[in-house]
N, C-alpha and C. Protein backbone atom coordinates (compact mmCIF):
# COMPACT_ATOMS: atom_id res chain seq x y z
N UNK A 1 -116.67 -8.85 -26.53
CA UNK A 1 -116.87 -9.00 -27.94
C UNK A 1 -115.64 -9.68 -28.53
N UNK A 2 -115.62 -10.38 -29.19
CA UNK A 2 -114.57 -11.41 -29.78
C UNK A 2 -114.27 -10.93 -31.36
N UNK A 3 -112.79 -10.80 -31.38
CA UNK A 3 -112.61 -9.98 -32.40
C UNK A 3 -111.29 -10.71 -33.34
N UNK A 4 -112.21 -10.89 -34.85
CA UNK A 4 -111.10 -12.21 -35.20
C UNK A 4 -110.63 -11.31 -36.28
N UNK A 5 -109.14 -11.94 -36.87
CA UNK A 5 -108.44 -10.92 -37.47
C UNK A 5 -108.48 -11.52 -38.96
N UNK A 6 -108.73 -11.20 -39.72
CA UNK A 6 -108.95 -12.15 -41.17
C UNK A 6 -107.80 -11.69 -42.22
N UNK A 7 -106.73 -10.83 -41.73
CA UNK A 7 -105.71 -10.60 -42.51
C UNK A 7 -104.78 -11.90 -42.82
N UNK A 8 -103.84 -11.91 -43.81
CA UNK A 8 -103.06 -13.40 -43.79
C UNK A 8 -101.95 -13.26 -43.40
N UNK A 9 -102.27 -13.75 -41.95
CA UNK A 9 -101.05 -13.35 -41.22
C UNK A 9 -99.84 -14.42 -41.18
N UNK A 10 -100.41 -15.47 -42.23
CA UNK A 10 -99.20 -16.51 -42.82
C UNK A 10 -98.35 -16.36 -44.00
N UNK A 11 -99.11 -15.49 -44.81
CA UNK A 11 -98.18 -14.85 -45.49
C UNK A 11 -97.42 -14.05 -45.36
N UNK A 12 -97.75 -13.44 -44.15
CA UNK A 12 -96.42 -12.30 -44.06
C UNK A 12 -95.57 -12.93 -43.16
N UNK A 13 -96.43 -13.52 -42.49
CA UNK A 13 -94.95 -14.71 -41.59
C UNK A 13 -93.71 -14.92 -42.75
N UNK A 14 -94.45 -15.60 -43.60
CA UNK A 14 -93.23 -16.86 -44.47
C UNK A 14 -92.78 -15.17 -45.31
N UNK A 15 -92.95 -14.13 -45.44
CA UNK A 15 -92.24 -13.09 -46.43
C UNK A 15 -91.44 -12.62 -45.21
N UNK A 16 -91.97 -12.77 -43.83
CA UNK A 16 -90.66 -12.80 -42.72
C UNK A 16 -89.84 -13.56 -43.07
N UNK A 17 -89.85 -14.66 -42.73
CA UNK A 17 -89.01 -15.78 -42.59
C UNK A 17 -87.97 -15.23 -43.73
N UNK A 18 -88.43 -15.26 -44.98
CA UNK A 18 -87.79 -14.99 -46.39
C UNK A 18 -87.17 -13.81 -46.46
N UNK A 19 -87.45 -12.90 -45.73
CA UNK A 19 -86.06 -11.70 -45.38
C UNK A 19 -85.36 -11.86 -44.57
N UNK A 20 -85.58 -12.71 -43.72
CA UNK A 20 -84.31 -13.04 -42.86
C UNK A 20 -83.56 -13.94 -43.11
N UNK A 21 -84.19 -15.11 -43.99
CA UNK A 21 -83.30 -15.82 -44.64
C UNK A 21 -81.97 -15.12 -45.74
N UNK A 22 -82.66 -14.21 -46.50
CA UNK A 22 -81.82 -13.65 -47.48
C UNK A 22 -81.20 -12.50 -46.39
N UNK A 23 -81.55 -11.99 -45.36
CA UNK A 23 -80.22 -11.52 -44.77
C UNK A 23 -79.48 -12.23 -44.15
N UNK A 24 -79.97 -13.23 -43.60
CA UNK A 24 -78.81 -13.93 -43.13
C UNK A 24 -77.90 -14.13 -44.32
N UNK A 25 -78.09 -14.67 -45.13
CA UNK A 25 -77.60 -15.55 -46.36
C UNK A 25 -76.45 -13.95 -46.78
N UNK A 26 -76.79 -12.85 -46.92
CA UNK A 26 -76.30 -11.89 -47.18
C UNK A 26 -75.04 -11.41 -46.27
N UNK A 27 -75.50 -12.04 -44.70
CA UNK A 27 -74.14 -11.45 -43.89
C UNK A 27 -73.38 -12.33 -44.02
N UNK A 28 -73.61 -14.07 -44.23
CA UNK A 28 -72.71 -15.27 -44.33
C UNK A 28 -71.91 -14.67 -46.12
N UNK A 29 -72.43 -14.09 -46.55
CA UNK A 29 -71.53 -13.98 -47.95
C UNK A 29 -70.70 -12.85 -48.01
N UNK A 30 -71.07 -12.08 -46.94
CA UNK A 30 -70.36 -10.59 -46.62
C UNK A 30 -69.34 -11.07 -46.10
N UNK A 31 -69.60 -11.96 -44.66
CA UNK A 31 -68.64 -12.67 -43.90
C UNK A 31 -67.47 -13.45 -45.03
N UNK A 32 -67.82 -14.40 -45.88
CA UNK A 32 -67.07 -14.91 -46.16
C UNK A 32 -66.45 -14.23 -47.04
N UNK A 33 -66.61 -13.25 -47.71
CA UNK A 33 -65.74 -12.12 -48.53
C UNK A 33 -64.76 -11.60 -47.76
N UNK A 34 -65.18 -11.39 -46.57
CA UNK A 34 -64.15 -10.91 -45.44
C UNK A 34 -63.26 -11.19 -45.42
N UNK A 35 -63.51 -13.10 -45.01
CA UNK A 35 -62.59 -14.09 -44.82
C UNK A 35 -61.54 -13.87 -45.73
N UNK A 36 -62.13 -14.33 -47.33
CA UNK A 36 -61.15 -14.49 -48.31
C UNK A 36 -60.82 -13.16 -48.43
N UNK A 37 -60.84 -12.17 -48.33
CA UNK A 37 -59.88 -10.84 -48.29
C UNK A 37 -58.90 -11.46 -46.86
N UNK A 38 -59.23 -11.29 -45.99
CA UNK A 38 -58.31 -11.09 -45.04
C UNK A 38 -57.50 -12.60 -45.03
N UNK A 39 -57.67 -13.57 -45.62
CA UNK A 39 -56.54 -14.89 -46.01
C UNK A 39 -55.53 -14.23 -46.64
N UNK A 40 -56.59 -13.74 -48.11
CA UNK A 40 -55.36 -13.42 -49.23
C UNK A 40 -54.76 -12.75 -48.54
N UNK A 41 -55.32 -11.41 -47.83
CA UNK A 41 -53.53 -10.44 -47.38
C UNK A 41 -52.91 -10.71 -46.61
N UNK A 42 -53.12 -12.26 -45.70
CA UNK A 42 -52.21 -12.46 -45.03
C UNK A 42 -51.38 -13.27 -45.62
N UNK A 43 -51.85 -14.44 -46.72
CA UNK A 43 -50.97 -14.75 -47.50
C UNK A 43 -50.38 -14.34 -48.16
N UNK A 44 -50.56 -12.96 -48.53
CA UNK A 44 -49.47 -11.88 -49.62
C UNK A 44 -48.40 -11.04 -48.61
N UNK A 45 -48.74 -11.09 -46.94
CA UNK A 45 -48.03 -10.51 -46.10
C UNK A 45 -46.78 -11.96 -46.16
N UNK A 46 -47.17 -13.10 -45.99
CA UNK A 46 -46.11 -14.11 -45.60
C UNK A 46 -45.40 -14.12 -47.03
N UNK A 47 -46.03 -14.41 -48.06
CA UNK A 47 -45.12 -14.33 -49.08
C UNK A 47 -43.98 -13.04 -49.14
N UNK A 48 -44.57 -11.90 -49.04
CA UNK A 48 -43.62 -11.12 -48.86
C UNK A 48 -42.81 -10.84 -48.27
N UNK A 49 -42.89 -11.19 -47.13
CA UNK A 49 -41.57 -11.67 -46.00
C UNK A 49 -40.88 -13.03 -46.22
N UNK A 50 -41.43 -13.66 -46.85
CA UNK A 50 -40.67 -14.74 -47.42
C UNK A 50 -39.86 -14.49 -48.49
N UNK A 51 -40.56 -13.33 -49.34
CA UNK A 51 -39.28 -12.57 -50.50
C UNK A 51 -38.36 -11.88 -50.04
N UNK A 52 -38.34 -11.19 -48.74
CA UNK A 52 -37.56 -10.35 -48.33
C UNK A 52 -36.12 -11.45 -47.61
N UNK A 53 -36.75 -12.54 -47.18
CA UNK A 53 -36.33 -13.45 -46.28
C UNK A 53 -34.93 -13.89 -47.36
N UNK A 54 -35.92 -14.26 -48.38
CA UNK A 54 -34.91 -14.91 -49.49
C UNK A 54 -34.43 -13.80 -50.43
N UNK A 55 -34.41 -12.73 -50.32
CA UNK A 55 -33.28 -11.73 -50.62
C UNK A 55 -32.13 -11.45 -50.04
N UNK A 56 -32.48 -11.75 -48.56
CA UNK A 56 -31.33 -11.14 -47.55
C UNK A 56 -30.70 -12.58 -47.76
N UNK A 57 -31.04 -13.88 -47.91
CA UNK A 57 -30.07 -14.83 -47.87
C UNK A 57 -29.06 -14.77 -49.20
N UNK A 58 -29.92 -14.49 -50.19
CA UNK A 58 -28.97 -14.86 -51.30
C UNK A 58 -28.08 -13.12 -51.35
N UNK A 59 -28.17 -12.47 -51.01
CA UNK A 59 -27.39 -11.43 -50.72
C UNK A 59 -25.73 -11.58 -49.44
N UNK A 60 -26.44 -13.00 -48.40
CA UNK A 60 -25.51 -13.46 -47.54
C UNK A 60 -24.86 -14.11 -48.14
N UNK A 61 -25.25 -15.12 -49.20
CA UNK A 61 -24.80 -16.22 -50.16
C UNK A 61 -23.45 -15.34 -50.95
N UNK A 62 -24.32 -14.28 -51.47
CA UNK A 62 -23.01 -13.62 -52.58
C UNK A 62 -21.75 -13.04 -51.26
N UNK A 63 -22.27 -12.01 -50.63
CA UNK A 63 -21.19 -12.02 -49.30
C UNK A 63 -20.55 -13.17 -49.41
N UNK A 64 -20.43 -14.45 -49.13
CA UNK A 64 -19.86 -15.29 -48.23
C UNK A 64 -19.35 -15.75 -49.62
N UNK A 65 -19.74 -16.27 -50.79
CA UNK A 65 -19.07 -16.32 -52.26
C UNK A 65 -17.78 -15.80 -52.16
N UNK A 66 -17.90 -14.13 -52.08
CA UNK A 66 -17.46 -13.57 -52.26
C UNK A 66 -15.54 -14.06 -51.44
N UNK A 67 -16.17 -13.94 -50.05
CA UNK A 67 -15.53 -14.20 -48.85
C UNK A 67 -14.59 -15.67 -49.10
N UNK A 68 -15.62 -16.81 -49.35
CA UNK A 68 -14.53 -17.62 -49.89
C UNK A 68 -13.31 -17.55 -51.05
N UNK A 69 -14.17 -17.23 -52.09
CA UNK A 69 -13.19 -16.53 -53.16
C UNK A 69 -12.02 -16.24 -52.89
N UNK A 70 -12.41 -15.05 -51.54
CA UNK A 70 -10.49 -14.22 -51.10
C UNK A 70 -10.04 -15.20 -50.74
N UNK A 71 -10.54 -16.13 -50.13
CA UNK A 71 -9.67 -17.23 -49.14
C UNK A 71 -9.08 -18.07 -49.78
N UNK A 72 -9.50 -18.58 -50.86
CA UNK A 72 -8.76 -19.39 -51.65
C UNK A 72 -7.88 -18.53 -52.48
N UNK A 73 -7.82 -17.26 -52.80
CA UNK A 73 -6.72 -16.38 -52.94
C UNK A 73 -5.67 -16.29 -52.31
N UNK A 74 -6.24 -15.93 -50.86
CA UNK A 74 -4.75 -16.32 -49.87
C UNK A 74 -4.40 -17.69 -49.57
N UNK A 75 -5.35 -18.42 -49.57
CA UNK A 75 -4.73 -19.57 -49.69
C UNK A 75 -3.68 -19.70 -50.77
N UNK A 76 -3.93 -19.68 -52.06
CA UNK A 76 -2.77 -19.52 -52.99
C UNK A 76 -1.63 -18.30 -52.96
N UNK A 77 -1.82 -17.63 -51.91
CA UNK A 77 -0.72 -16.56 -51.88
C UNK A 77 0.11 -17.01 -50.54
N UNK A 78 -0.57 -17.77 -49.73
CA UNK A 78 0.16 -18.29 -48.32
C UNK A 78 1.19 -19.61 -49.37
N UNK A 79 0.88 -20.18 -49.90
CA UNK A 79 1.20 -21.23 -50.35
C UNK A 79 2.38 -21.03 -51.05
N UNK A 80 2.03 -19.78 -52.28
CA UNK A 80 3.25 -19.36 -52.83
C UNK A 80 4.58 -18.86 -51.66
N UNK A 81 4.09 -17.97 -50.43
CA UNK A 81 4.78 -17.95 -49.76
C UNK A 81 5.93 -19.05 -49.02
N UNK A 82 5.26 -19.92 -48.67
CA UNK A 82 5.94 -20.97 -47.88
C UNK A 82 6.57 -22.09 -49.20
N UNK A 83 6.56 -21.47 -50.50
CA UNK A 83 7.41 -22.14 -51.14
C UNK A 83 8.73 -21.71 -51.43
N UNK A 84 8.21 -20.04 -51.47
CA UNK A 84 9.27 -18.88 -51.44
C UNK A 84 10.29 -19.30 -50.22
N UNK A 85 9.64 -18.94 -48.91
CA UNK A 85 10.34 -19.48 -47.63
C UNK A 85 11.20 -20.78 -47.96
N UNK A 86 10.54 -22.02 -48.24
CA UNK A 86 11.29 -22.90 -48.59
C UNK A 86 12.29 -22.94 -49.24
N UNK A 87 12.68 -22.40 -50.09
CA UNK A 87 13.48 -21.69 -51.17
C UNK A 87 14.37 -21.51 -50.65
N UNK A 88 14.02 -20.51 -50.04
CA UNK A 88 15.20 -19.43 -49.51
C UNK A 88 15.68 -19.88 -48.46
N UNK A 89 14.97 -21.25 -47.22
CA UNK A 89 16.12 -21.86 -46.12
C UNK A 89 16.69 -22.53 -47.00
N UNK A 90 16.02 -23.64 -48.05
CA UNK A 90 17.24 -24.15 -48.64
C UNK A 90 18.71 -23.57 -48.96
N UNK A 91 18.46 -22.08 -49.71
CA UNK A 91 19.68 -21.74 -49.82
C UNK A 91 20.68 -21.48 -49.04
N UNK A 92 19.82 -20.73 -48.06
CA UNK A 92 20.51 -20.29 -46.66
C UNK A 92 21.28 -21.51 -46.15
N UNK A 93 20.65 -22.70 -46.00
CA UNK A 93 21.50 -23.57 -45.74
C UNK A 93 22.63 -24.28 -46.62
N UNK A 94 22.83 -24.55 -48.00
CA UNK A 94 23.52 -24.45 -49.27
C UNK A 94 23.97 -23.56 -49.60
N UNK A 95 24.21 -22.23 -48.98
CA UNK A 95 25.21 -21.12 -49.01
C UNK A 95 26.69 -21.23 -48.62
N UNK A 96 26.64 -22.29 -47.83
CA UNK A 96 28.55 -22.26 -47.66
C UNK A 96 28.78 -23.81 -48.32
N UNK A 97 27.95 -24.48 -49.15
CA UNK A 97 28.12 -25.91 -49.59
C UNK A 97 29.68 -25.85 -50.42
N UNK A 98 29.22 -24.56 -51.27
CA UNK A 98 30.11 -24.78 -52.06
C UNK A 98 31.67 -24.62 -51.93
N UNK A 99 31.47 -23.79 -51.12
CA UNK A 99 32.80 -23.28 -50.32
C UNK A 99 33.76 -24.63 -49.49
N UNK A 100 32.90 -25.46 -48.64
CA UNK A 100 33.42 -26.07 -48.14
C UNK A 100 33.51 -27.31 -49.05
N UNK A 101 33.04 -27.45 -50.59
CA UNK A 101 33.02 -28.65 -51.25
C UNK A 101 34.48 -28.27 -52.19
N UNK A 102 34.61 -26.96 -52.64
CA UNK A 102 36.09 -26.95 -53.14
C UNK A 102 37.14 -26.85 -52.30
N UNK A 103 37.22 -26.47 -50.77
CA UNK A 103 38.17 -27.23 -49.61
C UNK A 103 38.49 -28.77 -49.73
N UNK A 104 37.11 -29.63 -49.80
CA UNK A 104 37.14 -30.28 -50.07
C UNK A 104 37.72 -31.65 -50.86
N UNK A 105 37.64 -30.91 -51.87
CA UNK A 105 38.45 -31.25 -53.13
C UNK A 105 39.81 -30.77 -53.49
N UNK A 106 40.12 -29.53 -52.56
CA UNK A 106 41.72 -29.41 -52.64
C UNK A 106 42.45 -30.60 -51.57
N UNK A 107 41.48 -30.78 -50.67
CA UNK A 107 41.97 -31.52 -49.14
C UNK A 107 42.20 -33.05 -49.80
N UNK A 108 41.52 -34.06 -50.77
CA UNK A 108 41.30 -34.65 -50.86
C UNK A 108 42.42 -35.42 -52.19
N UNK A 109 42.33 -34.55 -53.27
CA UNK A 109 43.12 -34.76 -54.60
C UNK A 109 44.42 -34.89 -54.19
N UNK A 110 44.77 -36.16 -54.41
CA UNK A 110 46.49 -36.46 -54.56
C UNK A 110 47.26 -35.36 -55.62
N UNK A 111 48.35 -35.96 -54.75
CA UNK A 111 49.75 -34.95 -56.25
C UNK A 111 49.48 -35.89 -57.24
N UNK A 112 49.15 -37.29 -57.68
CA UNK A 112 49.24 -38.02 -58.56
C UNK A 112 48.25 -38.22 -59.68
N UNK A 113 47.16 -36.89 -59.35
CA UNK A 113 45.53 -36.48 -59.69
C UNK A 113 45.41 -35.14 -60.20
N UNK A 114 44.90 -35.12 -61.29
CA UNK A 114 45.11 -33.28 -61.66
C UNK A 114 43.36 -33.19 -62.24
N UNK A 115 42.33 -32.39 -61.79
CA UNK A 115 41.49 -32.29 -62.75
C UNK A 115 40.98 -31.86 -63.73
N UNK A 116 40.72 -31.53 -64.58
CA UNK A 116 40.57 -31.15 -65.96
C UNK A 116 39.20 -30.33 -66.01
N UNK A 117 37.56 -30.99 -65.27
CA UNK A 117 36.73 -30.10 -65.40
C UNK A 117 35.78 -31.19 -64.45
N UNK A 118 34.60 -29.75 -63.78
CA UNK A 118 33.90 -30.28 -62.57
C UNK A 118 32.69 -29.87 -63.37
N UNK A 119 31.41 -30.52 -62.81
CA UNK A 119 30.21 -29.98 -63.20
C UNK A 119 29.64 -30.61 -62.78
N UNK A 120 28.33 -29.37 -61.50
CA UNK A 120 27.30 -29.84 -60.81
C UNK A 120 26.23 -29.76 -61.23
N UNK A 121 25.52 -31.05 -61.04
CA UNK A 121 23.83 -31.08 -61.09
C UNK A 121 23.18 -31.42 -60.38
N UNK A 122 22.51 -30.50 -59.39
CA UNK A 122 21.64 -30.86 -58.11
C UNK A 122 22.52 -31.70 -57.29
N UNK A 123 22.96 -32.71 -56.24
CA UNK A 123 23.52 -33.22 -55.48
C UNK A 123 24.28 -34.10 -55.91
N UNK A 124 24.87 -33.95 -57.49
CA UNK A 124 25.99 -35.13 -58.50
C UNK A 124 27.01 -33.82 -58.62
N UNK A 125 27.72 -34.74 -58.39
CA UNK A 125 29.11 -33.51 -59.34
C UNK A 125 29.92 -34.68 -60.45
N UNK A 126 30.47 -34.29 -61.63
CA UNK A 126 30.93 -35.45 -62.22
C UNK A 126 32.55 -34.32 -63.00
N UNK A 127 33.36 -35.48 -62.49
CA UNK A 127 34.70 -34.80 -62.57
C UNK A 127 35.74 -35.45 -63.27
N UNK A 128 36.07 -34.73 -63.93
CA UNK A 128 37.45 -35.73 -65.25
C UNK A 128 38.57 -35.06 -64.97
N UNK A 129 39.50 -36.09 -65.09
CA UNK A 129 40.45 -35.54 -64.76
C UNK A 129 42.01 -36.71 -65.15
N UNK A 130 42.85 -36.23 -65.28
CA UNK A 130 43.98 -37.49 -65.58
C UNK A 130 44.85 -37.74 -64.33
N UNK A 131 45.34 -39.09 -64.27
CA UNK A 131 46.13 -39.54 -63.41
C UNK A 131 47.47 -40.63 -63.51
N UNK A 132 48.01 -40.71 -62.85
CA UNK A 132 49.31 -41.63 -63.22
C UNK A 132 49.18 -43.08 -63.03
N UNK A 133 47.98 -43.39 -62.69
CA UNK A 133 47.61 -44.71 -62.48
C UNK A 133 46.53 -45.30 -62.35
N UNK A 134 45.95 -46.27 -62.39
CA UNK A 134 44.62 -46.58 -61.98
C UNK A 134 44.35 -46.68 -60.59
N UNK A 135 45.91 -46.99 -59.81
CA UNK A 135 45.70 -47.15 -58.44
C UNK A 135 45.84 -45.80 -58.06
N UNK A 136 46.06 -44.59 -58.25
CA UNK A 136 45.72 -43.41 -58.09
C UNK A 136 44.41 -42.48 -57.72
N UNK A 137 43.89 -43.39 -59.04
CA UNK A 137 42.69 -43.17 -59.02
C UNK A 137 41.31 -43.26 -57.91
N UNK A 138 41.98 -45.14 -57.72
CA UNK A 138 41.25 -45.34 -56.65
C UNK A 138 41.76 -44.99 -54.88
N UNK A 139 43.21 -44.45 -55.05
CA UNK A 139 43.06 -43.54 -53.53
C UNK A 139 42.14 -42.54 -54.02
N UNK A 140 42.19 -41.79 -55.19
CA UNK A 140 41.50 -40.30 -55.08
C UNK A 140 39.80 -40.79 -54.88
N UNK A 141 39.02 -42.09 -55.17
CA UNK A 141 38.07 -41.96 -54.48
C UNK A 141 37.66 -42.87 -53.20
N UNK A 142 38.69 -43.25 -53.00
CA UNK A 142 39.10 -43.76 -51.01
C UNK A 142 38.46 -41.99 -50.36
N UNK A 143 39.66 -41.22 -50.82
CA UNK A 143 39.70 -39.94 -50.34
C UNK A 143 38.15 -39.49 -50.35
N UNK A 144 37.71 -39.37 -51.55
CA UNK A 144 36.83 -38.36 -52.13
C UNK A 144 35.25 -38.96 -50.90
N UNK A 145 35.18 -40.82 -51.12
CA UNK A 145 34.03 -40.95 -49.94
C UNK A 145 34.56 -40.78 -48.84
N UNK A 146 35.49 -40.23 -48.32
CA UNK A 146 36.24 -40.64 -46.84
C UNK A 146 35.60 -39.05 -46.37
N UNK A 147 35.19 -38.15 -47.22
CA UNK A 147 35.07 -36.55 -46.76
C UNK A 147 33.92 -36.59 -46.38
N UNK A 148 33.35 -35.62 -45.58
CA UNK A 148 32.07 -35.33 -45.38
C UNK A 148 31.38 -34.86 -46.09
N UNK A 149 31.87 -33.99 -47.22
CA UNK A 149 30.88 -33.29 -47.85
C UNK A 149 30.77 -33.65 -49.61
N UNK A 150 31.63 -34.76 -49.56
CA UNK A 150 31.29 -35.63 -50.65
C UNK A 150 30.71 -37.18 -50.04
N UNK A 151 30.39 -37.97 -50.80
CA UNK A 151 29.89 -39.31 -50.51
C UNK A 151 30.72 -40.38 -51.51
N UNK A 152 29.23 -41.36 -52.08
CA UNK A 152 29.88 -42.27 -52.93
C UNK A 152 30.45 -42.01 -54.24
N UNK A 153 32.03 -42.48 -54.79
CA UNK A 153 32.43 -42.05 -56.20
C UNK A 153 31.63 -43.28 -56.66
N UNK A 154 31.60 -43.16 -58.33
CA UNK A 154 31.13 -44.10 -58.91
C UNK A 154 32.35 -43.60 -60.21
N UNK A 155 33.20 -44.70 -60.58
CA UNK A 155 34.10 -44.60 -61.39
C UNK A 155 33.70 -44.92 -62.73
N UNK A 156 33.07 -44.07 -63.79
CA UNK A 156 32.38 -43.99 -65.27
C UNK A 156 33.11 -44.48 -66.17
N UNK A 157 34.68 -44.07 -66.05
CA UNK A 157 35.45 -44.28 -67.07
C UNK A 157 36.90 -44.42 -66.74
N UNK A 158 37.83 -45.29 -67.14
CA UNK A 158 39.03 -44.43 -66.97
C UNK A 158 40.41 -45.35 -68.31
N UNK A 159 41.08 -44.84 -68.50
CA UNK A 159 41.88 -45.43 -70.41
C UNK A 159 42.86 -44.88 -69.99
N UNK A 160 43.78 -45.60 -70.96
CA UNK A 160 45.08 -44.43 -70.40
C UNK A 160 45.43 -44.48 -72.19
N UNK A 161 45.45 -42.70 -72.36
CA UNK A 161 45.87 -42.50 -73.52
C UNK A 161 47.05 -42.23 -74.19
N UNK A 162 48.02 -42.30 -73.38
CA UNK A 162 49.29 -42.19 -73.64
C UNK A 162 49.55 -40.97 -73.81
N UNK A 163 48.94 -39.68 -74.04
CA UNK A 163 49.32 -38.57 -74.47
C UNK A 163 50.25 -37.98 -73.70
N UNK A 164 49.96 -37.61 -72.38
CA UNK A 164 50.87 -37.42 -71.38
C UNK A 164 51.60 -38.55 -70.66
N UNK A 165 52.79 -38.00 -71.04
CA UNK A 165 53.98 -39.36 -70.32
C UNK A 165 53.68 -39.04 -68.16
N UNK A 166 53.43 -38.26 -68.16
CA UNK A 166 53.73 -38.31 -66.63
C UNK A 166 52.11 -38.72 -65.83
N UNK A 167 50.73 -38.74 -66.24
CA UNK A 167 50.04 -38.79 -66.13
C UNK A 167 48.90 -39.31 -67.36
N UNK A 168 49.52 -40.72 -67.88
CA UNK A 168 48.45 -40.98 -69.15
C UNK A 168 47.11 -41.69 -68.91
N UNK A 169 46.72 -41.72 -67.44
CA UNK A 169 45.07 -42.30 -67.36
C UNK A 169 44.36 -41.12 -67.44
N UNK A 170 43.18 -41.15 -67.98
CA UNK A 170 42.19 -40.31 -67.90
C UNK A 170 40.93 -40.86 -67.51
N UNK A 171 40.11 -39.98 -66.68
CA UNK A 171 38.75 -40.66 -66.08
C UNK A 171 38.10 -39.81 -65.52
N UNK A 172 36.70 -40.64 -65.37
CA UNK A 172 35.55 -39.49 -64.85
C UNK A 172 35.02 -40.38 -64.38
N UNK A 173 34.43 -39.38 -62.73
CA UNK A 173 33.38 -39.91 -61.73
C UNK A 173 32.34 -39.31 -61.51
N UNK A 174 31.85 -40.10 -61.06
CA UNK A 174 30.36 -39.58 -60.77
C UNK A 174 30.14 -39.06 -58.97
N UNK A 175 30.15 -38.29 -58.36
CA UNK A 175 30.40 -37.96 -56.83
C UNK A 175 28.79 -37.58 -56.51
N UNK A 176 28.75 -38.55 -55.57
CA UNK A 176 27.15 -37.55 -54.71
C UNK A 176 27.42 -36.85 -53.68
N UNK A 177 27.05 -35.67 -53.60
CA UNK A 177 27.37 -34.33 -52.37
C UNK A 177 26.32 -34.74 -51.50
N UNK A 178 26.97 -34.22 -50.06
CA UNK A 178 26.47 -34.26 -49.24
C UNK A 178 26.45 -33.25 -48.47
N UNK A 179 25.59 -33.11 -47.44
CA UNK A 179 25.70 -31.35 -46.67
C UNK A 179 25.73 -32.23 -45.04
N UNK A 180 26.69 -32.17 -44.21
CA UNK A 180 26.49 -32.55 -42.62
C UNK A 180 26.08 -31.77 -41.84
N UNK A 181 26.03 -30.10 -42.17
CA UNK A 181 24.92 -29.32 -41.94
C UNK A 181 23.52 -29.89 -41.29
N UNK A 182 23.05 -29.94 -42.68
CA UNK A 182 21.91 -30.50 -42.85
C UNK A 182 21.31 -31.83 -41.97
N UNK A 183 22.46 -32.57 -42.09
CA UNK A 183 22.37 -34.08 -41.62
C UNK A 183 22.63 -33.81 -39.75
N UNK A 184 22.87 -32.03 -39.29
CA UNK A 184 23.02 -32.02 -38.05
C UNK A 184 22.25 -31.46 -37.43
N UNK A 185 21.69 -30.46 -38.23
CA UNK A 185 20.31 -30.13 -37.99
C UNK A 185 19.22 -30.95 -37.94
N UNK A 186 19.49 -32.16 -38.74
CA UNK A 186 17.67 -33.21 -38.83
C UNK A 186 17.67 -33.09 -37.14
N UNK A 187 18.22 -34.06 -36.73
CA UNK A 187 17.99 -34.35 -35.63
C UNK A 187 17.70 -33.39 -34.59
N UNK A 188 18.44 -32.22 -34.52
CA UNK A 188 17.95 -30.92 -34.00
C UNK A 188 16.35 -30.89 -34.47
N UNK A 189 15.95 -30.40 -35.08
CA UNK A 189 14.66 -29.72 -35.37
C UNK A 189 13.76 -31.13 -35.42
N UNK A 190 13.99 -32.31 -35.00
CA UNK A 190 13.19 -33.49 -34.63
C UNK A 190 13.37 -33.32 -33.30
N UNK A 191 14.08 -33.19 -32.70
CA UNK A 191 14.13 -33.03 -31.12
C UNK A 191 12.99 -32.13 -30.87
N UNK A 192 13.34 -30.92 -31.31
CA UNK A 192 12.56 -29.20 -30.94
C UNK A 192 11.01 -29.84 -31.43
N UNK A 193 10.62 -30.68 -32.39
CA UNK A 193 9.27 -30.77 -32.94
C UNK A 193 8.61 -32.13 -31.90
N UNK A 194 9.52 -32.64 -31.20
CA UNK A 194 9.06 -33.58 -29.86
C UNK A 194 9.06 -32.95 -28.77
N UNK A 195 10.00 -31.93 -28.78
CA UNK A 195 9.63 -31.23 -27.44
C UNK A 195 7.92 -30.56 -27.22
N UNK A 196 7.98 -29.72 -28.43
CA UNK A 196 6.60 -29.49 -28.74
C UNK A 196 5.53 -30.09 -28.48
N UNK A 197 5.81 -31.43 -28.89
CA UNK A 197 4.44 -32.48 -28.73
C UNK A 197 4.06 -32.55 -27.23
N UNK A 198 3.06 -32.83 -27.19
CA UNK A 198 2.51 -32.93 -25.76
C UNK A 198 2.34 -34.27 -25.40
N UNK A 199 2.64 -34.70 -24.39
CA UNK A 199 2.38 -36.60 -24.22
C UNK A 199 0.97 -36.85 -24.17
């Protein structure tokens, strides 16, 4: 017996089709909600390690600010030092100048030379004084460059005022000091700073 089915079995096909369409369509929109959740929190994970990233630097930044800061502190405190130092070999070495510059000047001044007044400024000394002649004068600065620890006179002035009968020139020079110290050491401490060098 042949048995035909007269229900519409095309309509419920296509109301198939049409629920599976809208579920599919339903898991692709579930899915892609997913997606964009799980982007965003990974992009809110990198950003945030990227804030943390750039905290710890500018926290290294102020450190190391900081760090330079001192350094150019000691830099200006090393600096003051080695001017201090400087200072103080100078003197150390200009500690017996003076001593051996009024030897000097007793060793040097004729009987025919009397001086009246000295006064130093930095490596000048300028000295007045009266004498019995002009040619007196110029032994006393024959003498005066002939020493070591004076140099060139330069003769400023010299008149003769008659006031004193035994000595009526009067005059003033100009003297540049010298230290042979100094001038014996260069070469020392140029030697010692070649020894140093390496070929």
């Amino acid at each position: 017996m042949v048995k035909i089915n007269l229900l519409p079995w095309r309509e419920e096909r296509k109301q198939l089709q049409v629920r599976r369409f809208y579920a599919q369509l339903g898991l692709a929109a579930l899915a892609g909600v997913i997606l964009v959740v799980l982007w965003s929190t990974l992009v809110g994970l990198q950003q945030q390690h990227q804030e943390t990233r750039n905290a710890y630097l500018q926290a290294q930044l102020t450190v190391v600010n900081h760090r330079i800061g001192e350094i150019h502190d000691l830099q200006k405190v090393r600096s003051q030092l080695l001017d201090r130092k400087q200072i103080i070999e100078q003197l150390q070495l200009n500690r017996s100048q003076m001593v051996h510059l009024f030897d000097a000047l007793v060793r040097t001044i004729p009987d025919s030379v009397r001086l009246t007044s000295l006064k130093q400024t930095g490596d000048t000394m300028l000295l007045d004084g009266m004498a019995q002649s002009n040619a007196s004068v110029a032994g006393y600065m024959r003498a005066i460059e002939a020493s070591p620890w004076m140099g060139q006179a330069t003769l400023m002035r010299t008149e003769n005022r008659h006031e004193n009968a035994q000595m009526p020139y009067q005059f003033s020079l100009v003297v540049k000091l010298r230290n042979p110290e100094l001038a014996n050491d260069a070469p020392a401490a140029a030697a010692s700073i070649g020894k140093g060098r390496k070929p």
